[in-house]
N, C-alpha and C. Protein backbone atom coordinates (compact mmCIF):
# COMPACT_ATOMS: atom_id res chain seq x y z
N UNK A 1 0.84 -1.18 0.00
CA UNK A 1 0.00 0.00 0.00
C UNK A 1 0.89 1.25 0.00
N UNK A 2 0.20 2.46 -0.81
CA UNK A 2 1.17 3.47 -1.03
C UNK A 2 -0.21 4.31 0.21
N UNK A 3 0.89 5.05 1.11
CA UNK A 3 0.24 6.36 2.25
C UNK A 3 0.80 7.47 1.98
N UNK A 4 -0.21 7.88 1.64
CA UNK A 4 -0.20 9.80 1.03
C UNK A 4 -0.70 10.55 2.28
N UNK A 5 0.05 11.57 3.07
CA UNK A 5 -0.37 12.19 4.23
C UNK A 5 -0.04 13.65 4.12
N UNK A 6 -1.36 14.34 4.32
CA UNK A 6 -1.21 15.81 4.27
C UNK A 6 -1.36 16.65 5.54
N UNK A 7 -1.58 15.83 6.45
CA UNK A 7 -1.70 16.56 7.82
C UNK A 7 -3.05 17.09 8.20
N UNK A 8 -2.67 18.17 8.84
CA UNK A 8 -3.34 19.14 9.44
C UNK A 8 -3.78 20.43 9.16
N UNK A 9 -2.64 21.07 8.45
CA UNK A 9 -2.85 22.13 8.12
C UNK A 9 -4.05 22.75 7.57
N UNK A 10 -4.56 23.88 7.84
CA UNK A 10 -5.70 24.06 6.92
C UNK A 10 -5.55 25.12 6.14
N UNK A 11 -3.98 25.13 5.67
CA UNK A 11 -3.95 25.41 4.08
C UNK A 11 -4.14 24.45 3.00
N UNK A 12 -4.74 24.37 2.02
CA UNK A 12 -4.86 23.48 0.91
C UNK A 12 -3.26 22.84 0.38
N UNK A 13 -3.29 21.50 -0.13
CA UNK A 13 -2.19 21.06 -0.36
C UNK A 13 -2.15 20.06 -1.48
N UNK A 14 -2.97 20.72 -2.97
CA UNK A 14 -3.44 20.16 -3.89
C UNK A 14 -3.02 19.54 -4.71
N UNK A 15 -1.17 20.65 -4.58
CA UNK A 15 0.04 20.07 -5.06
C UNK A 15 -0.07 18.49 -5.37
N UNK A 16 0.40 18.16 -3.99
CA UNK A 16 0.83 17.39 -3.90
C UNK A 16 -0.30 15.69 -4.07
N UNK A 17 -1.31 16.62 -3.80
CA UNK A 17 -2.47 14.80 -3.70
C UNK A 17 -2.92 15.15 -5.25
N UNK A 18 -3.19 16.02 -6.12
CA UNK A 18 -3.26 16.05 -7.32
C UNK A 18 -2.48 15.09 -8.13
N UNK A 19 -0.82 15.07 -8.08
CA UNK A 19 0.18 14.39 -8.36
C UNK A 19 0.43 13.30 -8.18
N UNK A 20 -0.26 12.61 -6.98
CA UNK A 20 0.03 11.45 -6.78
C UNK A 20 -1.54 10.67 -7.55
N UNK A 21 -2.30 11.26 -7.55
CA UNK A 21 -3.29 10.89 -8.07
C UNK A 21 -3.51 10.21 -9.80
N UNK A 22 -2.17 11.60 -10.39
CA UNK A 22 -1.71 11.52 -11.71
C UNK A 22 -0.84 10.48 -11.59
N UNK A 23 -0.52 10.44 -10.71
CA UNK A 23 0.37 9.07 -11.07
C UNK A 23 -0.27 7.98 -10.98
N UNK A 24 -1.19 7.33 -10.02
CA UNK A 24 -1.68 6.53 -9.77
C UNK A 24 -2.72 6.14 -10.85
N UNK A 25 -3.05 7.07 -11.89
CA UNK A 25 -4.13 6.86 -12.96
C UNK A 25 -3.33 6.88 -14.04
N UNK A 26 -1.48 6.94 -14.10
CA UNK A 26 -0.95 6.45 -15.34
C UNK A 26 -0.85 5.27 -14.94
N UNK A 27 -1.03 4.40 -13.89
CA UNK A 27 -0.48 2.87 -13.95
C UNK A 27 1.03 3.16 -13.40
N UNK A 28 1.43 4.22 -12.77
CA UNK A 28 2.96 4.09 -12.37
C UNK A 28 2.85 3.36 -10.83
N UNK A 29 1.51 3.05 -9.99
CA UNK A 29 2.04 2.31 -8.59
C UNK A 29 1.13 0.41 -9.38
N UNK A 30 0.79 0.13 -10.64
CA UNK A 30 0.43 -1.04 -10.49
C UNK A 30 -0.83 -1.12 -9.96
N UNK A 31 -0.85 -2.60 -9.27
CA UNK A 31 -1.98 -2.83 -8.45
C UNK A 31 -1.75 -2.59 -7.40
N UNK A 32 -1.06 -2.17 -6.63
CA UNK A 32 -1.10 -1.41 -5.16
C UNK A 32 -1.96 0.01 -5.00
N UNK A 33 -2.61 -0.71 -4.09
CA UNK A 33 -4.05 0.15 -3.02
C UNK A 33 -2.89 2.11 -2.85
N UNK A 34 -3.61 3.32 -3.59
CA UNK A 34 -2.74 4.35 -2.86
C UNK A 34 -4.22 4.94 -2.01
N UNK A 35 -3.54 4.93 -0.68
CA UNK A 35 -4.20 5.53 0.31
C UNK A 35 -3.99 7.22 0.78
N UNK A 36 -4.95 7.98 0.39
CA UNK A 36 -4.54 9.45 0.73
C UNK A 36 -5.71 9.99 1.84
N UNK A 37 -4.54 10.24 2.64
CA UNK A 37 -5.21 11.51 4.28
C UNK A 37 -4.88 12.91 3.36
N UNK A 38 -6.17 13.78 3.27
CA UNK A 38 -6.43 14.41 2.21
C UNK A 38 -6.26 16.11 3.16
N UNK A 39 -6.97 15.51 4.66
CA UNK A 39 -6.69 16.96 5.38
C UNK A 39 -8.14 18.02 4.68
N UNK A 40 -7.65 19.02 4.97
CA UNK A 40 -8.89 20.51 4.73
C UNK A 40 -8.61 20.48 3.53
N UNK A 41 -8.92 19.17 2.14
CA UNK A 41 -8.62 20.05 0.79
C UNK A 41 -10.21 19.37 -0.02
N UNK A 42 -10.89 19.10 0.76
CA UNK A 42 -12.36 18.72 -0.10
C UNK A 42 -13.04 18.71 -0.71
N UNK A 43 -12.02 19.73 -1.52
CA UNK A 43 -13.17 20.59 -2.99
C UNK A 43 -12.10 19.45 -4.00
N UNK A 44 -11.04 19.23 -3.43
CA UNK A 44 -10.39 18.34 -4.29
C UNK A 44 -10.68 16.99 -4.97
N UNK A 45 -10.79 17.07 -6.60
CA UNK A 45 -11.68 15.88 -6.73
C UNK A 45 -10.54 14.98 -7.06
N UNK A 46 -10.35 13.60 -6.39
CA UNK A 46 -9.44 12.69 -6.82
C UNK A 46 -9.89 11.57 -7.71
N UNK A 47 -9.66 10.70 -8.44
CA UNK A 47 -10.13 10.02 -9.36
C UNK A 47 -9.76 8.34 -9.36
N UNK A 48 -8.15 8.61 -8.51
CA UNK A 48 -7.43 6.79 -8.59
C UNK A 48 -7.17 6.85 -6.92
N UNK A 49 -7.52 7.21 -6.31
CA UNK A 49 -7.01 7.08 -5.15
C UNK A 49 -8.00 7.04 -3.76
N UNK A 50 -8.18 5.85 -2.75
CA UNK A 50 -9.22 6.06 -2.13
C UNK A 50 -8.55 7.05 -0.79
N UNK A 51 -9.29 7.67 -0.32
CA UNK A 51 -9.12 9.08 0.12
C UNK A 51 -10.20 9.15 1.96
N UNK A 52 -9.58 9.94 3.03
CA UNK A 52 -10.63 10.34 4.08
C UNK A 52 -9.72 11.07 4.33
N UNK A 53 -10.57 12.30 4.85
CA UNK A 53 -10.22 13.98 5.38
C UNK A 53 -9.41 14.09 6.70
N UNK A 54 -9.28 13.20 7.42
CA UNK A 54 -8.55 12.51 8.17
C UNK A 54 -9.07 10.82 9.37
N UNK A 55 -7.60 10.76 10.08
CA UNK A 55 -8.31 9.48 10.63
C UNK A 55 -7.66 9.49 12.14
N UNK A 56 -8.30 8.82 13.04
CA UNK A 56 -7.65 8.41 14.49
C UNK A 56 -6.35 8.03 14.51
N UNK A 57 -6.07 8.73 15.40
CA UNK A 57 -4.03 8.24 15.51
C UNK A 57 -3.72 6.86 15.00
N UNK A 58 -4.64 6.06 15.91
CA UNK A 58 -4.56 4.50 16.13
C UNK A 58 -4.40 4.25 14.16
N UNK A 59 -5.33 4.89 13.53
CA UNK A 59 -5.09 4.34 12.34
C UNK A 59 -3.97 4.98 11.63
N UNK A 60 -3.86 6.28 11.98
CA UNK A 60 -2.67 6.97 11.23
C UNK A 60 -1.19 5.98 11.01
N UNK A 61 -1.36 5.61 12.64
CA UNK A 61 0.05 4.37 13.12
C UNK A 61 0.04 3.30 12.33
N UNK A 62 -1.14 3.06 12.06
CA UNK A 62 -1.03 1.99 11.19
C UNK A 62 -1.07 2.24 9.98
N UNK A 63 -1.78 2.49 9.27
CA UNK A 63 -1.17 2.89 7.84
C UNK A 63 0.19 3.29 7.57
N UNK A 64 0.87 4.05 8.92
CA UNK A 64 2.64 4.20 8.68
C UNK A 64 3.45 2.63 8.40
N UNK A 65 2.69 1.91 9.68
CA UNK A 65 3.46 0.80 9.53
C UNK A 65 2.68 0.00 8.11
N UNK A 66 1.47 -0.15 7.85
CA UNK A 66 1.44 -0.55 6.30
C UNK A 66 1.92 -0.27 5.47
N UNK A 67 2.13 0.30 4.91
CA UNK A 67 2.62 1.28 3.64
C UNK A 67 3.99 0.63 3.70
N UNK A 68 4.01 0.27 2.01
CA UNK A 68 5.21 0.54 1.47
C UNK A 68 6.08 1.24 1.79
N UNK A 69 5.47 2.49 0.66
CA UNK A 69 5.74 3.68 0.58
C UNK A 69 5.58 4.80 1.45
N UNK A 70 5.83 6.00 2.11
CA UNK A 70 4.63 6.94 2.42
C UNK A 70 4.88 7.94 1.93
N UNK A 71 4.25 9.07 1.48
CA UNK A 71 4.54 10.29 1.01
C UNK A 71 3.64 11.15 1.60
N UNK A 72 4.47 12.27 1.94
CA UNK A 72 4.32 13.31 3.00
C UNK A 72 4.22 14.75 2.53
N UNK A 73 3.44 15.45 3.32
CA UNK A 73 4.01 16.53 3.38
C UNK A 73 5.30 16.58 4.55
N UNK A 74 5.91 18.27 4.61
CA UNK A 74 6.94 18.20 5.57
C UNK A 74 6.86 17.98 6.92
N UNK A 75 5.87 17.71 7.91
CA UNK A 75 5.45 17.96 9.38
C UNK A 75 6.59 17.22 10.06
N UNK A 76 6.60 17.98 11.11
CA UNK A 76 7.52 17.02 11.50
C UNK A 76 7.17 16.04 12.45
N UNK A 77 6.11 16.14 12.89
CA UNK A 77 5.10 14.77 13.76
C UNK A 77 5.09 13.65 12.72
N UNK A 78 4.72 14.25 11.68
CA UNK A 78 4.75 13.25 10.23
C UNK A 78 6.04 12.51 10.04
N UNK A 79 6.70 12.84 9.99
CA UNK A 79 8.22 12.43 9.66
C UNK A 79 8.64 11.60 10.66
N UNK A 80 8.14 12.10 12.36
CA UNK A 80 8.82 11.26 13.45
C UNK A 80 8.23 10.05 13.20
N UNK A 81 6.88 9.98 12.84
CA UNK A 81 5.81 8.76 12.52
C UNK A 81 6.52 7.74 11.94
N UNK A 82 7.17 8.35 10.42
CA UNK A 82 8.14 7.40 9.47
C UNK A 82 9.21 7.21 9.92
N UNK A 83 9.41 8.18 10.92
CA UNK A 83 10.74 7.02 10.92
C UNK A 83 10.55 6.25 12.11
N UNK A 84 9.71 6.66 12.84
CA UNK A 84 9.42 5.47 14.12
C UNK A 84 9.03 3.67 13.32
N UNK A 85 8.55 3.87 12.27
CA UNK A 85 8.06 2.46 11.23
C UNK A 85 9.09 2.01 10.32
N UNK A 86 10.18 2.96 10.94
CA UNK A 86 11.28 2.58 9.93
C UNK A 86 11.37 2.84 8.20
N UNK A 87 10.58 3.74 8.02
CA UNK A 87 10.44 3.52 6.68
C UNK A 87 11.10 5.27 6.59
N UNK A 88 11.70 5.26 5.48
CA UNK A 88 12.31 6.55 5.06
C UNK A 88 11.16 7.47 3.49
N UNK A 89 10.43 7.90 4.04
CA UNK A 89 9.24 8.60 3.20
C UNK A 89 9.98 9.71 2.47
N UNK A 90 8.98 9.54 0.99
CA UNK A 90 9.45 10.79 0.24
C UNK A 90 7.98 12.06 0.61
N UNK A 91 9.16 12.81 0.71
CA UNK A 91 8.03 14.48 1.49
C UNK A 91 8.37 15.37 0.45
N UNK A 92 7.28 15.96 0.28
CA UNK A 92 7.15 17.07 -0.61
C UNK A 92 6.49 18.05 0.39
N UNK A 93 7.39 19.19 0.84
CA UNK A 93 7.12 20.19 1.74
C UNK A 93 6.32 21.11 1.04
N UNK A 94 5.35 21.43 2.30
CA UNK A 94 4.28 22.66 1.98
C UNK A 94 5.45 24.06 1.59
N UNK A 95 4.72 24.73 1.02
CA UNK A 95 5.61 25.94 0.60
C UNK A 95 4.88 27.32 0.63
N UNK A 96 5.35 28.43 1.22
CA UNK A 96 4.91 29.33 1.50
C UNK A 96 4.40 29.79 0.02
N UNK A 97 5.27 30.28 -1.16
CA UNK A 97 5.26 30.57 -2.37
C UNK A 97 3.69 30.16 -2.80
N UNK A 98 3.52 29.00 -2.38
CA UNK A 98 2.22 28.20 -3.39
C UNK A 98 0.78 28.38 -2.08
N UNK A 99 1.21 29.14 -0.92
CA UNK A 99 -0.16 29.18 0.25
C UNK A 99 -0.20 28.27 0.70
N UNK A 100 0.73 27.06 0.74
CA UNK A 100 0.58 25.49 1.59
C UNK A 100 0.60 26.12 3.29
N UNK A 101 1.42 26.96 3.52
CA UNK A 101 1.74 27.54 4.90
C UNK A 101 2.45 28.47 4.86
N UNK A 102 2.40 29.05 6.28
CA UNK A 102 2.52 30.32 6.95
C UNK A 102 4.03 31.11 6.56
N UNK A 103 4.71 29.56 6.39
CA UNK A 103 6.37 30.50 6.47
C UNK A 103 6.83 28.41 5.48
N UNK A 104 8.53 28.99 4.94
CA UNK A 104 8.77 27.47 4.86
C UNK A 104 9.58 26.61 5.46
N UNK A 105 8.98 26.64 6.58
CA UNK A 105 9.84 25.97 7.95
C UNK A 105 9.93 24.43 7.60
N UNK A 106 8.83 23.88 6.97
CA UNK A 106 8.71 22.59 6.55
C UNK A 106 9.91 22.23 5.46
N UNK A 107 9.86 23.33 4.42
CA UNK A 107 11.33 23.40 3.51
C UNK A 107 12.59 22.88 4.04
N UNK A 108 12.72 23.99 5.14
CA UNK A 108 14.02 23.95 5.90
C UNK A 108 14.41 22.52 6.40
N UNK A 109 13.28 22.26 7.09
CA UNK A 109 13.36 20.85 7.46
C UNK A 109 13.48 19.12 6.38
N UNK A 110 12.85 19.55 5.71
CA UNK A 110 13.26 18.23 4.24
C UNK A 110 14.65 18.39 4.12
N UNK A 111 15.08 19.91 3.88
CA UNK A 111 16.43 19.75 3.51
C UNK A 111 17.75 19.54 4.81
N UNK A 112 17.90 19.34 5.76
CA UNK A 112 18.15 18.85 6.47
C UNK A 112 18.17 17.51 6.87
N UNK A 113 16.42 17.06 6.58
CA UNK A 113 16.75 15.69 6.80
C UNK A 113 17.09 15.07 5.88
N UNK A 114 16.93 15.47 4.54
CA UNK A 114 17.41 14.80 3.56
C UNK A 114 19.11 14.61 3.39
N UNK A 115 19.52 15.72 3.58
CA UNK A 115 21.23 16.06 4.05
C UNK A 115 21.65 15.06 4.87
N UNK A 116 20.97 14.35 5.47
CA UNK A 116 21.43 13.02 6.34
C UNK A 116 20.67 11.78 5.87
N UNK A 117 20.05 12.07 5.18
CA UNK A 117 19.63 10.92 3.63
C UNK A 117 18.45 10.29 5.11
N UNK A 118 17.46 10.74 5.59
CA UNK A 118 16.17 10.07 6.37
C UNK A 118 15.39 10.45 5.33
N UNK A 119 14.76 11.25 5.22
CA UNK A 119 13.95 11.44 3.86
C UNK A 119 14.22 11.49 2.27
N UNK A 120 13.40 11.33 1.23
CA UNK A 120 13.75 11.71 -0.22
C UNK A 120 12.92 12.80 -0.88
N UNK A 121 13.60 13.62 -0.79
CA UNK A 121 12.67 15.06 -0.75
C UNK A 121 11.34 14.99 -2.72
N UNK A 122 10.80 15.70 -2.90
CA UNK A 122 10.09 15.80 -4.06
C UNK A 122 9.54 16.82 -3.87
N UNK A 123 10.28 17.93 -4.42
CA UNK A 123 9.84 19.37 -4.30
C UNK A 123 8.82 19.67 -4.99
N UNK A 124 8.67 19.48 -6.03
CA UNK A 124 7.73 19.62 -6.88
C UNK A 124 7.34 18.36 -7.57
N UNK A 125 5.75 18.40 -8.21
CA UNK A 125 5.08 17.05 -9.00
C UNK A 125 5.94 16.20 -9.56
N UNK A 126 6.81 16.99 -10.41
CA UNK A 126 7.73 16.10 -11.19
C UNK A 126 8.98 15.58 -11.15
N UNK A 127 9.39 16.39 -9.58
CA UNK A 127 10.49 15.20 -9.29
C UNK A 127 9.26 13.85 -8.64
N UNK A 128 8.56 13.76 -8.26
CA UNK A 128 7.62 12.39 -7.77
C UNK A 128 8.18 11.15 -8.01
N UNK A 129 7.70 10.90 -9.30
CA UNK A 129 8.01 9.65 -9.45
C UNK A 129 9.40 9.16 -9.49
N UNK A 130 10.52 9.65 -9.74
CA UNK A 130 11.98 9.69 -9.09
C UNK A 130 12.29 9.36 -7.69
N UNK A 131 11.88 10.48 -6.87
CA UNK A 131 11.57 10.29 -5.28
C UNK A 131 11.04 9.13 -4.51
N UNK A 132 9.96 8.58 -5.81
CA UNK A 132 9.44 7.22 -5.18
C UNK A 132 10.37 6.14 -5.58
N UNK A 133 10.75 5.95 -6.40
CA UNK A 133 11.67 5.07 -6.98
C UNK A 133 12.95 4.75 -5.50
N UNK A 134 13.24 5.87 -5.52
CA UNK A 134 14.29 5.83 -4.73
C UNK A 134 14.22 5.41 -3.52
N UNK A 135 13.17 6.03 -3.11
CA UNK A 135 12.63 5.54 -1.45
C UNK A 135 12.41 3.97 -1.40
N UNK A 136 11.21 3.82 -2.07
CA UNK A 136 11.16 2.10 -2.26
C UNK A 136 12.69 1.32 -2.41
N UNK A 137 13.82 2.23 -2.93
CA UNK A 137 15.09 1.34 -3.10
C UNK A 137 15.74 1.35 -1.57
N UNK A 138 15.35 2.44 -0.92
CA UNK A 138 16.06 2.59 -0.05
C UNK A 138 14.59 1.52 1.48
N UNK A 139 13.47 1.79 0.96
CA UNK A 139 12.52 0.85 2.23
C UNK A 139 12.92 -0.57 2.02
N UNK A 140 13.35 -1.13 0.71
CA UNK A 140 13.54 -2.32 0.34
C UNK A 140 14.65 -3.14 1.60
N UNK A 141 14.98 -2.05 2.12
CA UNK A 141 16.28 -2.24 3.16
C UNK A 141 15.80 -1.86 4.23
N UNK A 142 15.75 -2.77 5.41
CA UNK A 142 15.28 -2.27 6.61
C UNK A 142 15.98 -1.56 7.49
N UNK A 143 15.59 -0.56 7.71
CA UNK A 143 16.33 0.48 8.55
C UNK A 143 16.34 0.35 10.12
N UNK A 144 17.31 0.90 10.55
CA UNK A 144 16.89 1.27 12.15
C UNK A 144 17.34 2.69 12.33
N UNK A 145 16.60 3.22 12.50
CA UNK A 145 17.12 4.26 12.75
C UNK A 145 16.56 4.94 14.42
N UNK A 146 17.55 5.56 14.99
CA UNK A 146 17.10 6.20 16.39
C UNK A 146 16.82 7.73 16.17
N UNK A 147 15.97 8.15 16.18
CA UNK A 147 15.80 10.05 16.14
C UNK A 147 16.84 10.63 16.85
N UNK A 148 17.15 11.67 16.71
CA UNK A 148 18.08 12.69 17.73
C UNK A 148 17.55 12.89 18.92
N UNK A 149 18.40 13.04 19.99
CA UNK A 149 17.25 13.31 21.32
C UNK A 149 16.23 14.33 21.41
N UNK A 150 16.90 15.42 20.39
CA UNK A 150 16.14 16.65 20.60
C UNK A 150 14.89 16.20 19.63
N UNK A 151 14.68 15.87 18.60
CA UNK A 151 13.40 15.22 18.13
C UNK A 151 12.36 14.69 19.04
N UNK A 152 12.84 13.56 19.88
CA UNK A 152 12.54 12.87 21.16
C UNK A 152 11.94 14.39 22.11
N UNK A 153 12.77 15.38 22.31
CA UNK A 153 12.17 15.95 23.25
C UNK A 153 11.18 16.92 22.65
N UNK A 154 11.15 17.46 21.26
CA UNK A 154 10.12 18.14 20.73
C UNK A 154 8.66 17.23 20.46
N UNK A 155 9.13 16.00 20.20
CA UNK A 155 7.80 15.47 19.89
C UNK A 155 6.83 15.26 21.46
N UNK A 156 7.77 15.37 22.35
CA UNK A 156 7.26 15.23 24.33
C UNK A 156 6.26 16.50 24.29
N UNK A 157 7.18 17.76 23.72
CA UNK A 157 6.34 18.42 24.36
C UNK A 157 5.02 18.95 23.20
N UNK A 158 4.98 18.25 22.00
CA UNK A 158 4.62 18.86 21.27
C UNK A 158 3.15 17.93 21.94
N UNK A 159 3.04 16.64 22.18
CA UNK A 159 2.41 15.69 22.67
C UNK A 159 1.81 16.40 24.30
N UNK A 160 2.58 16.91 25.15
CA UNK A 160 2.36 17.43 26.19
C UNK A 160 0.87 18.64 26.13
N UNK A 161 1.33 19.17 25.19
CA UNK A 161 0.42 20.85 24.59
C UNK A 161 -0.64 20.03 23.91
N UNK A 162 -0.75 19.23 23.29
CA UNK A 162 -2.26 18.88 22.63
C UNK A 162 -3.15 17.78 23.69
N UNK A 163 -2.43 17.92 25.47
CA UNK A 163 -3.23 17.43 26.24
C UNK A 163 -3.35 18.29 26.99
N UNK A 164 -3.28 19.26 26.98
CA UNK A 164 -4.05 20.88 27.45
C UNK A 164 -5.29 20.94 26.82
C-alpha cells in the first residue's frame, strides 16, 4: 500500500495529492491500493485514489506501519511517525510561495533531513516519481534508525500541549 499524508494544516495542499493521483491513474504504482489523508482540501476531486479527510491516531500508526511507501508533506510529527516504522518517506514540503503555509519551515526541514539521507525530498510534482523510486530502493532495506534526542524531546512536548 502506497500512504499519502497531508496533515493538518488548513492550508490546501493540492500540489501534492493532485500528483500522486496523476500518477496513480498512469499505472505508475500497479496494483497497489494508494491511500490518501487528504486533510482541509475537499473541494479536491481525486479520481485513482481512495481518500478520508482525516483518521484516528490509532489508524494513522497503522497505515505508517502498512505502507510501502509513504509520502508526506513536511510535518515534522509526520516524519517522526516514518521514521518510528522505519520507513524513510518521500516528502514534498508545503511551501509558502504556493499558500501550503505560513512560512517554509517545513522546507528547511526536508532539507536537512534529507542532508542526512532520512527522507527523499520531491519538491515539486515532477520530481515524484523519481523520489518514489528511490525511497522504495532505499525501504527495500530495513532500517533502524534512532531520532536525535532533541526530536525525542520536541515530539514530548509537542504531545504534552495537545493534552491541554
Amino acid at each position: 500500500m502506497i500512504f499519502v499524508t497531508v496533515g493538518n494544516a488548513t492550508q490546501r495542499f493540492a500540489r501534492l495529492l493532485q500528483a500522486v493521483d496523476e500518477l496513480s491513474g498512469s499505472g505508475f504504482f500497479g496494483s497497489q491500493k494508494v491511500f490518501m489523508q487528504t486533510g482541509h482540501n475537499a473541494d479536491i476531486l481525486l479520481r485513482h485514489c481512495e481518500q478520508q479527510a482525516f483518521l484516528a491516531m490509532d489508524e494513522f500508526e497503522q497505515h505508517m506501519q502498512d505502507a510501502e511507501t509513504i509520502i508526506s508533506h513536511g510535518g515534522c510529527g509526520t516524519l517522526l511517525y516514518a521514521a518510528r516504522a522505519g520507513k524513510t518517506p518521500v516528502v514534498m514540503p508545503r511551501r509558502k510561495k504556493y499558500g501550503e503555509h505560513v512560512n517554509d519551515h517545513q522546507l528547511q526541514l526536508v532539507n536537512e533531513l534529507a542532508s542526512q539521507g532520512r527522507v527523499v525530498p520531491a519538491y515539486e510534482p515532477a520530481d515524484l516519481a523519481a523520489a518514489i523510486l528511490e525511497a522504495r530502493e532505499r525501504n527495500a532495506h530495513t532500517l533502524s534508525w534512532q531520532p536525535p534526542q532533541m526530536i525525542g524531546l520536541v515530539a514530548q512536548a509537542i504531545n504534552e500541549l495537545l493534552r491541554l
